[in-house]
C-alpha atoms as a PDB file:
ATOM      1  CA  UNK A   1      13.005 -25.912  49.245  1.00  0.00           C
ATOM      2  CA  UNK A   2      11.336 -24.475  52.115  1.00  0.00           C
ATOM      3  CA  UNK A   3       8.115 -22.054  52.224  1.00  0.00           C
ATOM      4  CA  UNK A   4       6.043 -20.122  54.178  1.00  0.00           C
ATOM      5  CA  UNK A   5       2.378 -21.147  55.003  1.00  0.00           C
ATOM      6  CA  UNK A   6       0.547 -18.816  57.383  1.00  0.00           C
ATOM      7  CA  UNK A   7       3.607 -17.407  58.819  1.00  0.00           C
ATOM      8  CA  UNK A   8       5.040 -21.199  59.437  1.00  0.00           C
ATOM      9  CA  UNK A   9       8.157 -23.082  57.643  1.00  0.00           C
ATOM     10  CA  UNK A  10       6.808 -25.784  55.445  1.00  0.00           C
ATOM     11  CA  UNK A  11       9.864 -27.785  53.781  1.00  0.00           C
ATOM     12  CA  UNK A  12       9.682 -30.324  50.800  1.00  0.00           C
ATOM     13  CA  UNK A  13       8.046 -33.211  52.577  1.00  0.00           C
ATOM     14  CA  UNK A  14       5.417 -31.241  54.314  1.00  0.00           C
ATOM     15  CA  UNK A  15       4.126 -30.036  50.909  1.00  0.00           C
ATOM     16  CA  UNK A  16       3.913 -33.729  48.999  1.00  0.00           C
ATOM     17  CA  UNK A  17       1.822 -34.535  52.202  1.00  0.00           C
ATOM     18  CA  UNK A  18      -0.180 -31.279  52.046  1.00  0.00           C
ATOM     19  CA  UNK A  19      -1.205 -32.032  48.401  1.00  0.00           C
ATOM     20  CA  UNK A  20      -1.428 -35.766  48.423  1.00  0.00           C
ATOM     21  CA  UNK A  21      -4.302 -34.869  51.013  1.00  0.00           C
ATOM     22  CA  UNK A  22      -5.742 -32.157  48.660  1.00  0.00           C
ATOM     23  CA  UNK A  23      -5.896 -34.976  46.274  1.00  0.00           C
ATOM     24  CA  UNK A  24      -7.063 -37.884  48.259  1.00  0.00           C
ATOM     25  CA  UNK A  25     -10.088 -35.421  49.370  1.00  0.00           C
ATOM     26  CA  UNK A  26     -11.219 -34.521  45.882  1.00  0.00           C
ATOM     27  CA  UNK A  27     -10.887 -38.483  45.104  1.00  0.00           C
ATOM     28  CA  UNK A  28     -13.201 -39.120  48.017  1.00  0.00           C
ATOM     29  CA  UNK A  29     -15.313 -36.095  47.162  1.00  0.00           C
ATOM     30  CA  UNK A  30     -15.620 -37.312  43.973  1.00  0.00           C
ATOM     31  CA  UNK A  31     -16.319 -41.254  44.918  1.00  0.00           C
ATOM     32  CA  UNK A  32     -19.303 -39.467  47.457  1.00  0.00           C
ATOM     33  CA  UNK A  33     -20.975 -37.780  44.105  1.00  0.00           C
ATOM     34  CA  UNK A  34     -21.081 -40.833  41.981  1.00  0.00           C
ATOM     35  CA  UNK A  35     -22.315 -43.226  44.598  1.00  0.00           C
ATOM     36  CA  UNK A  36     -25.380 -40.386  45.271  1.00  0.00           C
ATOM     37  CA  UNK A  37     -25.441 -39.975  41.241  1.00  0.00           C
ATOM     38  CA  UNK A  38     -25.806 -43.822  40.931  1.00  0.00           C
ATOM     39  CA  UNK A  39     -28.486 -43.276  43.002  1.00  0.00           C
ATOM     40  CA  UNK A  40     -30.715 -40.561  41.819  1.00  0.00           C
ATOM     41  CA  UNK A  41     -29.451 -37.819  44.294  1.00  0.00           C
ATOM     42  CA  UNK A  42     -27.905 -34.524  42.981  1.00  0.00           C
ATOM     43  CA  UNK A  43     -25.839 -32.123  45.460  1.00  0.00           C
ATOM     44  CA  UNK A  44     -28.947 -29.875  43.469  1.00  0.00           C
ATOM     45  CA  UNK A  45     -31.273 -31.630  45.597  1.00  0.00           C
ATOM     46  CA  UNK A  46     -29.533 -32.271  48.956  1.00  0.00           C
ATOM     47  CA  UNK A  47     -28.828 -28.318  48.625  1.00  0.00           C
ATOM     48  CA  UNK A  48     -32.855 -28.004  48.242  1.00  0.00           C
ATOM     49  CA  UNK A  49     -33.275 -29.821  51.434  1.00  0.00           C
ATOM     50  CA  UNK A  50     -30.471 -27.152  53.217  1.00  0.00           C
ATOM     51  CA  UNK A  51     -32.391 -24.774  51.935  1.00  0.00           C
ATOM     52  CA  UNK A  52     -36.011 -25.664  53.068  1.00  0.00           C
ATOM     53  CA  UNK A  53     -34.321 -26.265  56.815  1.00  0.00           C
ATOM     54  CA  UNK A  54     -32.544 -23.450  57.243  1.00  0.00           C
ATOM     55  CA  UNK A  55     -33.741 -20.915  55.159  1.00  0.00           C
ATOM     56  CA  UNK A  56     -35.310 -19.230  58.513  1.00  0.00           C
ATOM     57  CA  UNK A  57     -32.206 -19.415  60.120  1.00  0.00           C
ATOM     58  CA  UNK A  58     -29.316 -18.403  57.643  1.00  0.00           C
ATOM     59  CA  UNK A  59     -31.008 -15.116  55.331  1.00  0.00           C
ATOM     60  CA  UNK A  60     -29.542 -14.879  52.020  1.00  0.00           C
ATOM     61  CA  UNK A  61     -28.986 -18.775  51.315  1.00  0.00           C
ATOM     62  CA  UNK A  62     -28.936 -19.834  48.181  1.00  0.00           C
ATOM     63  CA  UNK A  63     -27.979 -23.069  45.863  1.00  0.00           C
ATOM     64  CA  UNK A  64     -24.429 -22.078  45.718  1.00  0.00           C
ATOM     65  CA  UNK A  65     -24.217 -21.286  49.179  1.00  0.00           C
ATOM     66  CA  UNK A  66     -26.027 -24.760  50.308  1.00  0.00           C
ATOM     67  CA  UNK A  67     -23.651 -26.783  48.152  1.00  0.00           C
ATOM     68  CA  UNK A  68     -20.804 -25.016  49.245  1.00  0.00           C
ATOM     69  CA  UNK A  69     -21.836 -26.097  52.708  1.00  0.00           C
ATOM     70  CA  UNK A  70     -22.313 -29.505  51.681  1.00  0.00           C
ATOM     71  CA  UNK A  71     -18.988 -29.991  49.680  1.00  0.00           C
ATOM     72  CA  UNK A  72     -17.456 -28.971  53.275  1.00  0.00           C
ATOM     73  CA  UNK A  73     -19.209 -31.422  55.458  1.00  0.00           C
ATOM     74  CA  UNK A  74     -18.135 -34.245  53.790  1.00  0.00           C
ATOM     75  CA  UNK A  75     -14.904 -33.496  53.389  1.00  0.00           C
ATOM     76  CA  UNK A  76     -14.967 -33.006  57.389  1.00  0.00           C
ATOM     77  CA  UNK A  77     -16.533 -35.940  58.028  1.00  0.00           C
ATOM     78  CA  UNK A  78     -13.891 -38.194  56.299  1.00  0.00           C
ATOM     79  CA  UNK A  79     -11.433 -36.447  58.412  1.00  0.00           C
ATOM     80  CA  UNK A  80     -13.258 -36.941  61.703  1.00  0.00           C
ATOM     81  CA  UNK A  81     -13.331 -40.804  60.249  1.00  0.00           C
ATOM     82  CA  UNK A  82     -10.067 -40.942  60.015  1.00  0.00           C
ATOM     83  CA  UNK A  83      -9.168 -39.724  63.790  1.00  0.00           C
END
């Protein structure tokens, strides 16, 4: 079976490695959280600390927005680690 991604041929194999890195992300993503929850932190609070920092600098940001950003960065950073 072959699909179409953005205009480019993706066959079987190309997919199982697709979503076995979807997966492996929210696995991390979700290892990240408890390790912060274990230790008091809540993505509630990091986003607080977006928020104070940037708030002159990005109008219109918000909780959801902040946490957004932050569910983002780490995601990038474990794929800059891996590089």
């Amino acid at each position: 079976m072959n699909l179409k991604l953005n205009g480019m041929q993706i066959n079987n194999k190309e997919i199982l490695i697709l979503v076995s890195f979807e997966e492996q992300d929210k696995e991390y993503f979700e290892h990240i959280i408890r390790n912060l929850n274990d230790r008091g932190v809540q993505l509630d609070d990091i986003a607080e600390i977006v928020i104070f920092l940037e708030k002159d600098y990005i109008p219109g940001l918000n909780t959801e927005i902040a946490i957004h950003a932050i569910k983002k960065c780490y995601i990038n950073v474990k794929h800059k680690m891996l590089l």
